[in-house]
Protein backbone atom coordinates (compact mmCIF):
# COMPACT_ATOMS: atom_id res chain seq x y z
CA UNK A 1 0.10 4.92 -12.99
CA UNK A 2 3.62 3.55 -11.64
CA UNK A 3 4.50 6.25 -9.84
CA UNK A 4 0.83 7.00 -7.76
CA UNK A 5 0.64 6.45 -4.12
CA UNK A 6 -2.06 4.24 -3.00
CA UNK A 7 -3.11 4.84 0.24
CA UNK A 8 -5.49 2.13 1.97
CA UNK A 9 -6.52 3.56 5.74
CA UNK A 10 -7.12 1.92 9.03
CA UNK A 11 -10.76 -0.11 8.57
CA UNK A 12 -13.31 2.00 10.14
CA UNK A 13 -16.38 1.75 12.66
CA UNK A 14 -18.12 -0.13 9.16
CA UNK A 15 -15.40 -2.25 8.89
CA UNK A 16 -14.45 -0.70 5.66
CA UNK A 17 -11.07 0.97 4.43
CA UNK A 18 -10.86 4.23 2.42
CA UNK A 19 -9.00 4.31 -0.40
CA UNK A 20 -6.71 7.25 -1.65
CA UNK A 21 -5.14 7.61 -4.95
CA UNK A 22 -2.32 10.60 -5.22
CA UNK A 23 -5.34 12.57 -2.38
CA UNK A 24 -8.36 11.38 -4.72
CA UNK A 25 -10.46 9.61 -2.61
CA UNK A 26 -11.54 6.33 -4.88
CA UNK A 27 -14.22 4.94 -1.84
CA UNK A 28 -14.23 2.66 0.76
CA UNK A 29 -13.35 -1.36 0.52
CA UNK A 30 -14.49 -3.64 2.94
CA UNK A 31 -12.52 -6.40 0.50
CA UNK A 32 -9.66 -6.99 -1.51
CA UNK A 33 -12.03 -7.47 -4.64
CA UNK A 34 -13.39 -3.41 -3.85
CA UNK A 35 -9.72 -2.57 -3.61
CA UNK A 36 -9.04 -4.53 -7.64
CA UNK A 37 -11.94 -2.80 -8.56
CA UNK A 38 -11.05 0.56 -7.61
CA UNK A 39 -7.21 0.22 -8.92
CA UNK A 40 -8.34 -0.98 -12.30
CA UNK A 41 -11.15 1.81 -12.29
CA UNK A 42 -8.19 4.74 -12.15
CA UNK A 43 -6.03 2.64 -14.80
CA UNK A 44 -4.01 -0.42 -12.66
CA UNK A 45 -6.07 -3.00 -14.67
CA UNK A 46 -4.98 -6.39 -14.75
CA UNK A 47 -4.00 -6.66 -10.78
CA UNK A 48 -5.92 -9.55 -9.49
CA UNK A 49 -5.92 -9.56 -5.57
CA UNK A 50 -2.94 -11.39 -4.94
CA UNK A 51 -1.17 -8.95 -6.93
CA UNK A 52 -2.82 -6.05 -5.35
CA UNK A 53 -1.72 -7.86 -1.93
CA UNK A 54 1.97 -8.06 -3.10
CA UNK A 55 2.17 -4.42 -4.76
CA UNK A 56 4.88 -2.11 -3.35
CA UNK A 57 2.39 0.97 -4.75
CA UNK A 58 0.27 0.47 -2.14
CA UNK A 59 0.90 1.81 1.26
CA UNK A 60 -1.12 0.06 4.00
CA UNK A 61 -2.13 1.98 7.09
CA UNK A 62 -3.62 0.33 9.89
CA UNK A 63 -3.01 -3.17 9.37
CA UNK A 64 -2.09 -4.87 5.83
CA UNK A 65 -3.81 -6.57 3.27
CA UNK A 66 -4.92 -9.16 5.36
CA UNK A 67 -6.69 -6.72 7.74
CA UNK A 68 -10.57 -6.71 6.83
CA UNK A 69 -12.38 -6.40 9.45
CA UNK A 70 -16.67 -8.39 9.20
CA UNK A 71 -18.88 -5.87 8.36
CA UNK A 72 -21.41 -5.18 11.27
């Protein structure tokens, strides 16, 4: 899994952020914890969401990992 590209969008009129995995779309976080949970689902296990946070496989679009927006 070292070499995917993790993709996390811009949040969305939800508030949420899709998440891409080498163009498989895993589902949209509105959290860091949905983001773990995704990672570890497609083989990243382990990553708690500091790690996650501080990963240079992820490539943040729209903001970083401190950009969740409330849900409406």
């Amino acid at each position: 899994m070292a070499e995917s590209r993790v993709i996390v969008y811009p949040p969305d009129e939800t508030g949420g952020r899709h998440v891409r995995v080498d163009g498989e779309t895993l589902g949209r976080a509105y959290r860091m914890h949905n983001l773990s949970v995704f990672l570890e689902r497609v083989g990243m296990e382990g990553l708690d969401e500091v790690d996650v946070a501080d990963s240079p496989l992820i490539e943040w679009h729209g903001g970083g990992p401190g950009v969740w927006p409330a849900m409406p």
